[in-house]
PDB file of N, CA and C in Angstrom:
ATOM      1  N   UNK A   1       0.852  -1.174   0.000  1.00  0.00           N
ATOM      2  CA  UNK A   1       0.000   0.000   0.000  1.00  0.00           C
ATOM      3  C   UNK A   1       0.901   1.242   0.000  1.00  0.00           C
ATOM      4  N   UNK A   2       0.931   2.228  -1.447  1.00  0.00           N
ATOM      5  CA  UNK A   2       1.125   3.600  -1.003  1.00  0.00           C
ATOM      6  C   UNK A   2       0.698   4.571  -0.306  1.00  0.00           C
ATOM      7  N   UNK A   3       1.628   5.013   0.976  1.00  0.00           N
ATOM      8  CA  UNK A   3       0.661   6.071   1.478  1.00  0.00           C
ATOM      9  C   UNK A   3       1.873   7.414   1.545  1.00  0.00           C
ATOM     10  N   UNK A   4       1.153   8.511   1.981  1.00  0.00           N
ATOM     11  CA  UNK A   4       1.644   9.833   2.138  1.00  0.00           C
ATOM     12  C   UNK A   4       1.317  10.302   3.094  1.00  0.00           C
ATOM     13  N   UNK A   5       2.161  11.037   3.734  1.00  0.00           N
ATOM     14  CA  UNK A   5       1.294  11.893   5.138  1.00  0.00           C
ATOM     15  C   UNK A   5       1.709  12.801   4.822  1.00  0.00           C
ATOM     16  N   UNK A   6       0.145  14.264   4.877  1.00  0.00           N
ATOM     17  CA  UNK A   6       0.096  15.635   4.453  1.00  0.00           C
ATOM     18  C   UNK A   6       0.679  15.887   6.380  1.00  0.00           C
ATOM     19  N   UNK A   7       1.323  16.531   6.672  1.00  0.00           N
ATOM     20  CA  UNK A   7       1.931  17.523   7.814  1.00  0.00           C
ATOM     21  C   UNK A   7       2.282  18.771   7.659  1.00  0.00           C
ATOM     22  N   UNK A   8       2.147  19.131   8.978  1.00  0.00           N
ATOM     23  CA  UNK A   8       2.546  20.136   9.280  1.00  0.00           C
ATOM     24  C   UNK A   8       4.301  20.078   9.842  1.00  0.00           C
ATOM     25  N   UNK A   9       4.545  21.020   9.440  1.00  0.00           N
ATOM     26  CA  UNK A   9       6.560  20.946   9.928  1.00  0.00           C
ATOM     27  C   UNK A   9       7.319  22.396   8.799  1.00  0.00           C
ATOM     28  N   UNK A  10       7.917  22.559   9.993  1.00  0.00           N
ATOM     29  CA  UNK A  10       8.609  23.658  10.003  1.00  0.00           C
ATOM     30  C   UNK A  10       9.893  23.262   8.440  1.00  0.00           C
ATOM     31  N   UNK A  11       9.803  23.851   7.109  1.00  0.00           N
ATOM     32  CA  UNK A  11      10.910  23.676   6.012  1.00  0.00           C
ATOM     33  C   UNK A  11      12.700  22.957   6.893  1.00  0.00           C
ATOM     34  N   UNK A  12      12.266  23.190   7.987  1.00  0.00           N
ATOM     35  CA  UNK A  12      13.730  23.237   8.733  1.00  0.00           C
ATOM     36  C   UNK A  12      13.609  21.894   9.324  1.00  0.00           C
ATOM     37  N   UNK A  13      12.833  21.625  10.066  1.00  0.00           N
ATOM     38  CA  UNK A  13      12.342  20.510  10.311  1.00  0.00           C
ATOM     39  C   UNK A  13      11.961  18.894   9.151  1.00  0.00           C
ATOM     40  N   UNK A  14      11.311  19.141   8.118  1.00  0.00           N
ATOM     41  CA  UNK A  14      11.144  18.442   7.501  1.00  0.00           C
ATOM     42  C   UNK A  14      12.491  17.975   6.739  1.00  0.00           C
ATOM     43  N   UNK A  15      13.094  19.128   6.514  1.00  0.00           N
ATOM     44  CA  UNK A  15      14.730  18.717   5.847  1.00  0.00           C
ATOM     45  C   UNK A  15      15.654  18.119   6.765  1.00  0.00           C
ATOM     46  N   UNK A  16      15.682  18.560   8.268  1.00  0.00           N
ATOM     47  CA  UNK A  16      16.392  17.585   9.178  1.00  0.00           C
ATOM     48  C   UNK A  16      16.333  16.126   9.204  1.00  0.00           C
ATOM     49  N   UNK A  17      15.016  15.881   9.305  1.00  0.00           N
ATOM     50  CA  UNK A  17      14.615  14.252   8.923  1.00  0.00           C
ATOM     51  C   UNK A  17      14.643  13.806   7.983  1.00  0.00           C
ATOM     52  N   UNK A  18      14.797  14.460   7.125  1.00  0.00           N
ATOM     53  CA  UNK A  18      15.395  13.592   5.471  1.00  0.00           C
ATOM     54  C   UNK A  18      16.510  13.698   5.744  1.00  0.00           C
ATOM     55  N   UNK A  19      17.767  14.511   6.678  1.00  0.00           N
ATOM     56  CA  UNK A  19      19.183  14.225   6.112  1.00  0.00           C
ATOM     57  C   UNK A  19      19.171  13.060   6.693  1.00  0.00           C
ATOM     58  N   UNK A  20      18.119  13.276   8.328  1.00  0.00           N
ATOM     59  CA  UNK A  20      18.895  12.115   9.352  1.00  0.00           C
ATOM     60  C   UNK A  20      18.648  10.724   8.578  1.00  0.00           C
ATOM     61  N   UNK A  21      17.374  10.831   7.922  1.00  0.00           N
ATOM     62  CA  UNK A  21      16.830   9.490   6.863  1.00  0.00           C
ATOM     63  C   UNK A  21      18.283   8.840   6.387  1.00  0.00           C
ATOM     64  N   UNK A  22      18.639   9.981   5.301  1.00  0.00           N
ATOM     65  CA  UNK A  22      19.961   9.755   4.522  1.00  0.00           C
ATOM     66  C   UNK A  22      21.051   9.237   5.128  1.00  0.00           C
ATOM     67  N   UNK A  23      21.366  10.047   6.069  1.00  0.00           N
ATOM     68  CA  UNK A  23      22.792   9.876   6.673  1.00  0.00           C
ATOM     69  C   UNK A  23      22.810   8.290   7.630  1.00  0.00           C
ATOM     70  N   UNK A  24      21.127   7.752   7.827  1.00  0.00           N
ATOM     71  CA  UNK A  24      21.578   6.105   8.690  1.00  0.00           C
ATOM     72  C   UNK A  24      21.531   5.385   7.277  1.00  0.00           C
ATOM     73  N   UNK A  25      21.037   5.849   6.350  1.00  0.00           N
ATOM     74  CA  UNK A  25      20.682   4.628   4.645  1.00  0.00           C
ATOM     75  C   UNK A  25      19.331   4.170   4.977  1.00  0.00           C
ATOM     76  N   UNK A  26      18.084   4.690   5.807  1.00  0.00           N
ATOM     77  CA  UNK A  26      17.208   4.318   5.894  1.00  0.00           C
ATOM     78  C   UNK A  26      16.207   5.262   4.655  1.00  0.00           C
ATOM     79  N   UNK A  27      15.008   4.355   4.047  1.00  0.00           N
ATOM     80  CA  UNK A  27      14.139   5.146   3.679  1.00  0.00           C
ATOM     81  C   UNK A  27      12.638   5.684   4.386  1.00  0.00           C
ATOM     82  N   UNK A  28      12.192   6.370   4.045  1.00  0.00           N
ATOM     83  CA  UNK A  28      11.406   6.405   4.917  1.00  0.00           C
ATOM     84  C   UNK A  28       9.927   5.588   4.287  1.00  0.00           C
ATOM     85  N   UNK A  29       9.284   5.083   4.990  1.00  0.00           N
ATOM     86  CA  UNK A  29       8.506   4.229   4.717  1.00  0.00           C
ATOM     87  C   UNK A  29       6.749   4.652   3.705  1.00  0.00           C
ATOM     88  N   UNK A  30       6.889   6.035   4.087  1.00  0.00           N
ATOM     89  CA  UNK A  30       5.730   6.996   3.346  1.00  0.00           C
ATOM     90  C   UNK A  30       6.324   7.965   2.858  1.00  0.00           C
ATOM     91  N   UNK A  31       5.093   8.506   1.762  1.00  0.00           N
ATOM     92  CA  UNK A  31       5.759   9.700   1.048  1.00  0.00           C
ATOM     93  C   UNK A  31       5.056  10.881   1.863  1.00  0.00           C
ATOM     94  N   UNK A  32       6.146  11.980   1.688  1.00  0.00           N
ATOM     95  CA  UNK A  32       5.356  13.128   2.801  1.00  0.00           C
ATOM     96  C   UNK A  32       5.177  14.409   2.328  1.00  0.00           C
ATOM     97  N   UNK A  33       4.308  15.587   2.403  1.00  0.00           N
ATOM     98  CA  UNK A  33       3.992  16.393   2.118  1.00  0.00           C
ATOM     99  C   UNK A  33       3.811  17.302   3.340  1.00  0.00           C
ATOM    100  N   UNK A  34       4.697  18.500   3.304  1.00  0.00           N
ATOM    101  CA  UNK A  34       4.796  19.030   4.383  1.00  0.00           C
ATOM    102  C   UNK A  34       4.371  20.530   4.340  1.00  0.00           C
ATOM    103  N   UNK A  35       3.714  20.729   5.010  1.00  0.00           N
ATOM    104  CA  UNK A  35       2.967  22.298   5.201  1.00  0.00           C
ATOM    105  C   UNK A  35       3.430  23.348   5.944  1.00  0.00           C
ATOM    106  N   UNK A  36       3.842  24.654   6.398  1.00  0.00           N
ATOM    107  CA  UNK A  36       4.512  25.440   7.148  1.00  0.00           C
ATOM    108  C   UNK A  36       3.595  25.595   8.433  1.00  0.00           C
ATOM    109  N   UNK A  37       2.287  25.523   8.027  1.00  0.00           N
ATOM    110  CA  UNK A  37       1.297  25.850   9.092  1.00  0.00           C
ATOM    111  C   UNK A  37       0.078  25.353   8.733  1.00  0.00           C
ATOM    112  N   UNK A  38      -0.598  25.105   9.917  1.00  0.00           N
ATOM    113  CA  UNK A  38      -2.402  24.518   9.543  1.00  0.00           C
ATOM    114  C   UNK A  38      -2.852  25.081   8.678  1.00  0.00           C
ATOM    115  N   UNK A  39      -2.362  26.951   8.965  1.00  0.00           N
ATOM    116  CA  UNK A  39      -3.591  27.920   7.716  1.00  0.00           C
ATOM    117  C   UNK A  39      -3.284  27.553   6.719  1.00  0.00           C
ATOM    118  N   UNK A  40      -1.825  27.034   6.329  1.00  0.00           N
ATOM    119  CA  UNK A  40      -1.161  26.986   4.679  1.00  0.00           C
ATOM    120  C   UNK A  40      -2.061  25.468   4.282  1.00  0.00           C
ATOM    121  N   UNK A  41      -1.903  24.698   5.168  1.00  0.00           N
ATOM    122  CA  UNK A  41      -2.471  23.125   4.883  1.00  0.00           C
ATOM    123  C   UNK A  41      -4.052  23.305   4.387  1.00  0.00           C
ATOM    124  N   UNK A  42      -4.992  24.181   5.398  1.00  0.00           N
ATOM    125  CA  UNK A  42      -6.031  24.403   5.094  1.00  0.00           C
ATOM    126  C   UNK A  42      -6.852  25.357   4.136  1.00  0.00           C
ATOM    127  N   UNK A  43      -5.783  26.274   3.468  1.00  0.00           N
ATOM    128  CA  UNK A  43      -5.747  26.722   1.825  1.00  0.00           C
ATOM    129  C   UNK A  43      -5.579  25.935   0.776  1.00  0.00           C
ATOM    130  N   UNK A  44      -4.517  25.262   0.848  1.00  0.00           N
ATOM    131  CA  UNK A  44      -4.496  24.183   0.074  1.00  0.00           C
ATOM    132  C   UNK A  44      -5.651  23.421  -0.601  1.00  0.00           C
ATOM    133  N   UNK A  45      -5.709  22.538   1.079  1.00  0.00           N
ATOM    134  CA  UNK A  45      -6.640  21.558   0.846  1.00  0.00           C
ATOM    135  C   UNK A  45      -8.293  22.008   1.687  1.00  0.00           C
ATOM    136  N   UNK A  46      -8.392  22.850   0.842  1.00  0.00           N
ATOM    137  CA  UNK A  46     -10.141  22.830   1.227  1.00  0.00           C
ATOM    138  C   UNK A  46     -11.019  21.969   1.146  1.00  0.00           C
ATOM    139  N   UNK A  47     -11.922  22.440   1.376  1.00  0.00           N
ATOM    140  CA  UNK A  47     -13.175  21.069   1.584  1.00  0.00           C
ATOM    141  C   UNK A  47     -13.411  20.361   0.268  1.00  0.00           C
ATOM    142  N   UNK A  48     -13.704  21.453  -0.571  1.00  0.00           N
ATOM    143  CA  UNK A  48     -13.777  20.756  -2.018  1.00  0.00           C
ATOM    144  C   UNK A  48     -12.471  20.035  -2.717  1.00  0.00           C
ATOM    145  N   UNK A  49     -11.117  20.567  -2.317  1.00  0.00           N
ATOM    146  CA  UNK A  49     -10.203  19.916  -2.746  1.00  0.00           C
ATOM    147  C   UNK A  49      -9.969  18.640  -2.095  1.00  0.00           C
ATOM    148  N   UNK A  50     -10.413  18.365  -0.973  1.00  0.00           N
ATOM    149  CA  UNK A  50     -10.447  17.083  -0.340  1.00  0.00           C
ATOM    150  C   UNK A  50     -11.065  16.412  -1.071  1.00  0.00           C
ATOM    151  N   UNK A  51     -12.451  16.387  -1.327  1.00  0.00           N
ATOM    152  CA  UNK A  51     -12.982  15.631  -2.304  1.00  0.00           C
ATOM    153  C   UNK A  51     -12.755  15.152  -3.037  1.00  0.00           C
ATOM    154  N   UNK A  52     -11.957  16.256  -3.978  1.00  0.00           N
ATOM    155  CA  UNK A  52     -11.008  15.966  -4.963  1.00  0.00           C
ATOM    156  C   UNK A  52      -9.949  14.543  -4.891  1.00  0.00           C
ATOM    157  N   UNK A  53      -9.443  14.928  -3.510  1.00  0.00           N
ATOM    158  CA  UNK A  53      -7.835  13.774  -3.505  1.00  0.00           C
ATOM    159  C   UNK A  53      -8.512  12.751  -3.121  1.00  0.00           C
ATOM    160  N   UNK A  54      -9.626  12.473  -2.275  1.00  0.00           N
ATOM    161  CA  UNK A  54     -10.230  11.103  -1.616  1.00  0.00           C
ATOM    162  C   UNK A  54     -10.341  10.593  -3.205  1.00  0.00           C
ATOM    163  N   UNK A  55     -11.476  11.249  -4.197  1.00  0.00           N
ATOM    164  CA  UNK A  55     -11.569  10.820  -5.164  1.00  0.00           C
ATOM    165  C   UNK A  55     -10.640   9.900  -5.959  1.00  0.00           C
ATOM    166  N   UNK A  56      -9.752  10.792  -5.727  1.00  0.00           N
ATOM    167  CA  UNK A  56      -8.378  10.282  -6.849  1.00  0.00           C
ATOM    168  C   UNK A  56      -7.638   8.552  -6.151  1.00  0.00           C
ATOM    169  N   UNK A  57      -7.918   9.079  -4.702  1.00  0.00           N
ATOM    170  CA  UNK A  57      -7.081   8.187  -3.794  1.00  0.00           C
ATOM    171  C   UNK A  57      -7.034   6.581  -3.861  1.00  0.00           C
ATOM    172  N   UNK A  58      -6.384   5.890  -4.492  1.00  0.00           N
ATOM    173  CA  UNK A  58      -6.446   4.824  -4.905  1.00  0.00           C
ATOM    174  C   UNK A  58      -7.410   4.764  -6.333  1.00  0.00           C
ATOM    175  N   UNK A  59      -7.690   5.281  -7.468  1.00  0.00           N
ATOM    176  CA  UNK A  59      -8.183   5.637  -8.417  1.00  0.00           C
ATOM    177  C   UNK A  59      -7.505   5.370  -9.457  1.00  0.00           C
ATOM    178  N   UNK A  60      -6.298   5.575  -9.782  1.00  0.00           N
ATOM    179  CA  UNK A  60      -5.363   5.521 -10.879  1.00  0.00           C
ATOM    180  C   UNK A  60      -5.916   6.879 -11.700  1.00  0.00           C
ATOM    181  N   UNK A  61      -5.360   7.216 -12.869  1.00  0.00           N
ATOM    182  CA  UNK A  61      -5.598   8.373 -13.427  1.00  0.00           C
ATOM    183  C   UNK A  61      -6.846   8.085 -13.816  1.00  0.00           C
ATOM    184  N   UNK A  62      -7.173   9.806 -13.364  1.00  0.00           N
ATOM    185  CA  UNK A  62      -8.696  10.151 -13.714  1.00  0.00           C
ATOM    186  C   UNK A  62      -8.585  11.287 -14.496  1.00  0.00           C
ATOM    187  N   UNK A  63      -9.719  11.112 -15.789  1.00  0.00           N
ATOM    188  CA  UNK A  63      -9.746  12.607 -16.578  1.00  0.00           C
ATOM    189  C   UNK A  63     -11.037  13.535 -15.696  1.00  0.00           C
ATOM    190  N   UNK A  64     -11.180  14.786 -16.023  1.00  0.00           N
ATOM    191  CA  UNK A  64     -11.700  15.934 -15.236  1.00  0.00           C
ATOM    192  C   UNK A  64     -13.355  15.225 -15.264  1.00  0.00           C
ATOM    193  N   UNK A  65     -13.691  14.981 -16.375  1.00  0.00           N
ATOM    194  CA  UNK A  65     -14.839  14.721 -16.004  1.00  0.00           C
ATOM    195  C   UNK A  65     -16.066  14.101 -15.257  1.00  0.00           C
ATOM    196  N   UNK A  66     -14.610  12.559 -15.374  1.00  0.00           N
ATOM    197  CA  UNK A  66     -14.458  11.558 -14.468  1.00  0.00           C
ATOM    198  C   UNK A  66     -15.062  11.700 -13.235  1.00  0.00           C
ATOM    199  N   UNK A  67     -13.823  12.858 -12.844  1.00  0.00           N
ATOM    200  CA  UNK A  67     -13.534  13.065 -11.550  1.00  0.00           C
ATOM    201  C   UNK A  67     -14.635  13.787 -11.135  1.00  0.00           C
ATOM    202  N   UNK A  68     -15.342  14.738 -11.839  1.00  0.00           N
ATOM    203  CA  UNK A  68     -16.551  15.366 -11.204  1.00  0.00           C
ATOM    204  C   UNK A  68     -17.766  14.802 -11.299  1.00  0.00           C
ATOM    205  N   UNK A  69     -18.104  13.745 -11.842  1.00  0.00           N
ATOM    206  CA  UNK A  69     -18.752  12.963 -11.960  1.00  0.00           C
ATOM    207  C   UNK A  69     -18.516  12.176 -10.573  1.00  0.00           C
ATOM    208  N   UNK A  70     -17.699  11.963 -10.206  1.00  0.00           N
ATOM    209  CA  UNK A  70     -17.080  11.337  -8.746  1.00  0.00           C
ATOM    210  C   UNK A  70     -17.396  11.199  -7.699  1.00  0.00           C
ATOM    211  N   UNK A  71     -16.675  13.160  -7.779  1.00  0.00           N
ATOM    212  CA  UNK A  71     -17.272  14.246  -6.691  1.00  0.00           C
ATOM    213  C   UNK A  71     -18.574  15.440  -6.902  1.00  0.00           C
ATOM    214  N   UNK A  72     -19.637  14.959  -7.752  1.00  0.00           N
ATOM    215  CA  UNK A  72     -20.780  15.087  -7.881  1.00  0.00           C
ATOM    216  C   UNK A  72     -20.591  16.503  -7.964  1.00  0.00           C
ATOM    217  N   UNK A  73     -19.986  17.360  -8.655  1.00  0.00           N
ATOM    218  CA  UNK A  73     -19.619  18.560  -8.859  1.00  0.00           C
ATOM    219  C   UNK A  73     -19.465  18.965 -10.449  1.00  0.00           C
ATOM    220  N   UNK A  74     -19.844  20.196 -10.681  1.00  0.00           N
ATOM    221  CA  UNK A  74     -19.599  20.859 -12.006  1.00  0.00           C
ATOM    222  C   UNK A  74     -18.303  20.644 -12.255  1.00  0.00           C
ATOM    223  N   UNK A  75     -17.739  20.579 -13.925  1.00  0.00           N
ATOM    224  CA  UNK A  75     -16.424  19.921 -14.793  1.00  0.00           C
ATOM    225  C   UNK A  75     -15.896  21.121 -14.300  1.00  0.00           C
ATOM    226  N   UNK A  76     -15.849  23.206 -14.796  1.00  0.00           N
ATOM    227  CA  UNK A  76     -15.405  23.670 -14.167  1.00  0.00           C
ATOM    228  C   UNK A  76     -14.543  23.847 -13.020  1.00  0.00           C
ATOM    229  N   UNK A  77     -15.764  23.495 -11.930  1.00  0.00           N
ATOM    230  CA  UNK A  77     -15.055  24.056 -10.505  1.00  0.00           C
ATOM    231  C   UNK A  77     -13.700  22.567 -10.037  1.00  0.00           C
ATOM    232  N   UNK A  78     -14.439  21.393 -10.686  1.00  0.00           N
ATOM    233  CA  UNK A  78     -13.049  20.306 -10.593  1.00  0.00           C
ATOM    234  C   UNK A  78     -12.032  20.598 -11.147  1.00  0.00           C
ATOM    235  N   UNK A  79     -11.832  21.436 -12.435  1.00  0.00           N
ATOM    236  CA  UNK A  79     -10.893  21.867 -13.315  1.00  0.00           C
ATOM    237  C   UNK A  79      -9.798  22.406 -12.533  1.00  0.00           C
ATOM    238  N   UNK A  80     -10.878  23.686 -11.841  1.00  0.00           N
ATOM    239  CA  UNK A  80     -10.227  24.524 -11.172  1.00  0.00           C
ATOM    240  C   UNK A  80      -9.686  24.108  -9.871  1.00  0.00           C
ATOM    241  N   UNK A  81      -9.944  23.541  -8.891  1.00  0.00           N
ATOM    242  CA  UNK A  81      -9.808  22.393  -7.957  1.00  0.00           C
ATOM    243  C   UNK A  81      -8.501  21.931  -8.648  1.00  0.00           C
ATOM    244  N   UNK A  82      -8.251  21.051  -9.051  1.00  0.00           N
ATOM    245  CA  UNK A  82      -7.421  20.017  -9.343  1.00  0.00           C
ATOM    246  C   UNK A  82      -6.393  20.628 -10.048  1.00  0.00           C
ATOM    247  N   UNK A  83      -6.616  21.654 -10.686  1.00  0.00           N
ATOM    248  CA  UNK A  83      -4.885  22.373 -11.321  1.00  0.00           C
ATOM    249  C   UNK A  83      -4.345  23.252  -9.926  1.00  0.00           C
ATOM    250  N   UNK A  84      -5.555  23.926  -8.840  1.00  0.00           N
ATOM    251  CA  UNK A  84      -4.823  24.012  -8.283  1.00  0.00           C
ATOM    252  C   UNK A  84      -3.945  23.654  -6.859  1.00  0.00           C
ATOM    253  N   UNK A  85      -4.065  21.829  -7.320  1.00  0.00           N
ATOM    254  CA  UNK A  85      -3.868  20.974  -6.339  1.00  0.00           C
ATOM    255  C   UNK A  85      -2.486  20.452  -7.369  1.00  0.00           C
ATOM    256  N   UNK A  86      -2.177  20.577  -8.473  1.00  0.00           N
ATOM    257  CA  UNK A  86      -1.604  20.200  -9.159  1.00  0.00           C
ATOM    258  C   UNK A  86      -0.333  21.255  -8.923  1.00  0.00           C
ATOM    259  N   UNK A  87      -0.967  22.671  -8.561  1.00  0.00           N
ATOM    260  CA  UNK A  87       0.421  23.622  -8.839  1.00  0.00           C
ATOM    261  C   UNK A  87       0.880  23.395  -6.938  1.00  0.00           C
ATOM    262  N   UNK A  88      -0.085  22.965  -6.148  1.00  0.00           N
ATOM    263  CA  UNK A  88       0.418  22.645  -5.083  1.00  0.00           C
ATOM    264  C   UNK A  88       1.496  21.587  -5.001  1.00  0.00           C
ATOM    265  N   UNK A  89       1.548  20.845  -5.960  1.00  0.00           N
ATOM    266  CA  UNK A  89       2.446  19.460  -5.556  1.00  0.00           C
ATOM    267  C   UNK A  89       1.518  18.298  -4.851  1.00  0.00           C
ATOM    268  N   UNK A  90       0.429  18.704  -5.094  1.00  0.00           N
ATOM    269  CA  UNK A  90      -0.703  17.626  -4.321  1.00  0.00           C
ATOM    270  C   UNK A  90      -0.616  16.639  -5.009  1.00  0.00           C
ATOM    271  N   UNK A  91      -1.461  16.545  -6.368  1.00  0.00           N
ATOM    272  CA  UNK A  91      -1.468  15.738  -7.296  1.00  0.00           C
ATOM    273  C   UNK A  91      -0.683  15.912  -8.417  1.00  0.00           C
ATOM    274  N   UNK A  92      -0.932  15.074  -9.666  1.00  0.00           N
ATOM    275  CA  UNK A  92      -0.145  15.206 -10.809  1.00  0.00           C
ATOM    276  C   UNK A  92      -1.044  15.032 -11.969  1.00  0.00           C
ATOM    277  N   UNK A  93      -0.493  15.536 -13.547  1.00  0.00           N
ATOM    278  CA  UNK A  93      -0.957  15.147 -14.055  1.00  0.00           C
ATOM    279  C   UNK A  93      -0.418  14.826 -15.303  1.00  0.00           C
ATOM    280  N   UNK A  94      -0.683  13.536 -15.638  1.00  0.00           N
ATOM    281  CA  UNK A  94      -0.268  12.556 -16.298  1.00  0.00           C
ATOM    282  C   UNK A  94      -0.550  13.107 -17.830  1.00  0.00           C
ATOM    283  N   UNK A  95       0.180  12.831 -18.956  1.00  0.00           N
ATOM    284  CA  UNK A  95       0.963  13.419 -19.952  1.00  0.00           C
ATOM    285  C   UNK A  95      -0.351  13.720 -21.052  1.00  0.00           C
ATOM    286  N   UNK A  96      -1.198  12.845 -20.874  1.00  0.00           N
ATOM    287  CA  UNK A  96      -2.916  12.762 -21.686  1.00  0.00           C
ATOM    288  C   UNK A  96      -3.560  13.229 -21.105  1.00  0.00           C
ATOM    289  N   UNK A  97      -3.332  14.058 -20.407  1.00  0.00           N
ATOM    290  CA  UNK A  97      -4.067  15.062 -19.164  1.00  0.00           C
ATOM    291  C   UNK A  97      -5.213  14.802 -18.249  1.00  0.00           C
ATOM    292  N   UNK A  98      -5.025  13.256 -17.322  1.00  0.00           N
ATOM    293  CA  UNK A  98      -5.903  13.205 -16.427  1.00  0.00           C
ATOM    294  C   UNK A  98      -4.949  12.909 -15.403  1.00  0.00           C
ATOM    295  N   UNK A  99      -5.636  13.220 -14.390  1.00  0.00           N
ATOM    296  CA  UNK A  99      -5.418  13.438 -12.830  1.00  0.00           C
ATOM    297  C   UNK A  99      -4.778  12.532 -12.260  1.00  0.00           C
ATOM    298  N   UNK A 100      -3.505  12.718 -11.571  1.00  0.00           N
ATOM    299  CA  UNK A 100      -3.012  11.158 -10.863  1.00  0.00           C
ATOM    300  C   UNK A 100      -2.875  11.857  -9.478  1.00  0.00           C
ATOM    301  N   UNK A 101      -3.055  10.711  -8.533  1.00  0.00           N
ATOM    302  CA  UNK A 101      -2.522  10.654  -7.150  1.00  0.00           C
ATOM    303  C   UNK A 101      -2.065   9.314  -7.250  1.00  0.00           C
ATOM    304  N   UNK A 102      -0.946   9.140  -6.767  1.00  0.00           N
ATOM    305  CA  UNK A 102      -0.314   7.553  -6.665  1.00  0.00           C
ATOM    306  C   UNK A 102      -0.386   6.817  -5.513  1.00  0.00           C
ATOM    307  N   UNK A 103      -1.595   7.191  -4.539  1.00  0.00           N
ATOM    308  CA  UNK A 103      -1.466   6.874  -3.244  1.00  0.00           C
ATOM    309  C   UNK A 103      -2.413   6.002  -2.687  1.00  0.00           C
ATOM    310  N   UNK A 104      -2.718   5.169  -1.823  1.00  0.00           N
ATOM    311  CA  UNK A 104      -3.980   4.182  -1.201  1.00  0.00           C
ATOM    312  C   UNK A 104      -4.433   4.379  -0.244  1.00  0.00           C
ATOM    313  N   UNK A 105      -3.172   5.625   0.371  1.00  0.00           N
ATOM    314  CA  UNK A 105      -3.743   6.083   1.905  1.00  0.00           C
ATOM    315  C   UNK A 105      -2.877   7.225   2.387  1.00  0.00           C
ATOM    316  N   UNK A 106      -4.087   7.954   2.697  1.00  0.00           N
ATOM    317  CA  UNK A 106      -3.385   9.289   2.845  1.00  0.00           C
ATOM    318  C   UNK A 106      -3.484   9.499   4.707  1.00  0.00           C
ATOM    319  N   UNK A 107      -2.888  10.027   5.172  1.00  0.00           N
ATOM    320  CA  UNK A 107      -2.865  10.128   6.894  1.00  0.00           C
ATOM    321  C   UNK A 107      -2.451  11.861   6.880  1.00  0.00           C
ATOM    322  N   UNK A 108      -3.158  12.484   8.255  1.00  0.00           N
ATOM    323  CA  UNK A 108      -3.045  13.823   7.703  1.00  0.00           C
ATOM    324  C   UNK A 108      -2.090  14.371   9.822  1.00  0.00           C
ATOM    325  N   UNK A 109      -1.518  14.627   9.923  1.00  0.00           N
ATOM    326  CA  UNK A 109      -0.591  14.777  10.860  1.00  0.00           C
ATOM    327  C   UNK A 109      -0.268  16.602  11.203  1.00  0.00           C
ATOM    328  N   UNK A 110      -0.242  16.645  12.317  1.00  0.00           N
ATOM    329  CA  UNK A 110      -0.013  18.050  13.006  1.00  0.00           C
ATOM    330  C   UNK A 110      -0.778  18.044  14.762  1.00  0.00           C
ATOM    331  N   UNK A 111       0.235  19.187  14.860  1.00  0.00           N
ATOM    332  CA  UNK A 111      -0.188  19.189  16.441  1.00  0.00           C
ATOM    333  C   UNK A 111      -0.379  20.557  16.477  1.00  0.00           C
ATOM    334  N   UNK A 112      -1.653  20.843  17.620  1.00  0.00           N
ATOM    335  CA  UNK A 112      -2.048  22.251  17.672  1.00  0.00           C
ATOM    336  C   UNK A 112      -1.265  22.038  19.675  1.00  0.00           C
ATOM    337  N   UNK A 113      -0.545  23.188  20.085  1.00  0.00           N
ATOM    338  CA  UNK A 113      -0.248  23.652  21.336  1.00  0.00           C
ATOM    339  C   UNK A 113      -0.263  24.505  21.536  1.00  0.00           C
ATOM    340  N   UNK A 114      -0.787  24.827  23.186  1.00  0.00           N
ATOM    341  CA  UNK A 114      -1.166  25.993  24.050  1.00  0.00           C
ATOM    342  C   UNK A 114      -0.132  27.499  23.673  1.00  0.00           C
ATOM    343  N   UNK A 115      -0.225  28.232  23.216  1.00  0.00           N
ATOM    344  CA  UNK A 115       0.894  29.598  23.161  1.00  0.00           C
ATOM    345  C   UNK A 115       1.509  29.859  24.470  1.00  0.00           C
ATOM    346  N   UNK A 116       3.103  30.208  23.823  1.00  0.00           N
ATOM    347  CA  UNK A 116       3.684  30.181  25.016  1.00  0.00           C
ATOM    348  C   UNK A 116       3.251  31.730  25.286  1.00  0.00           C
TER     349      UNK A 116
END
């Protein structure tokens, strides 16, 4: 099973754990997608763009219409949705121009704490 975990982590943070990855020869076992902050995660991936990736999620490539047909939504607003999940690095899209996510399970990770 491919999976990915969308997080939250500091650019500084997320690159530490890939060197430390590197530097034992371990890989890491999921692919990860890392966010600076909840607000950035939750621009991203809005409600409708969620839809979007569940859709895709274990799907194999989907063309637009497909996909709104899916997510029971106008071809438009998926269009728009999905390119701009595409310029996120969310998804991809495959060379005949339908929609890929390569994943079977997505896990979504972050911690909210008290202000110092």
């Amino acid at each position: 099973m491919k999976t990915i975990v969308f997080e939250v982590a500091s650019p500084e943070a997320a690159m530490a754990r890939l060197i430390a990855a590197s530097s034992e020869g371990v890989s890491e076992r999921c692919a990860r997608l890392s966010f600076p902050s909840c607000v950035d995660m939750a621009r991203v991936l809005t409600p409708t763009r969620w839809g979007v990736v569940e859709a895709l999620t274990g799907a194999g490539p989907l063309g637009v219409r497909e996909l709104a047909r899916r997510v029971a939504r106008d071809v438009k607003g998926v269009h728009t949705d999905a390119n701009a999940l595409v310029s996120a690095g969310v998804i991809d899209r495959a060379e005949d121009g339908k929609y890929v996510f390569p994943f079977d399970e997505v896990r979504v990770r972050f911690n909210l704490r008290a202000a110092a």
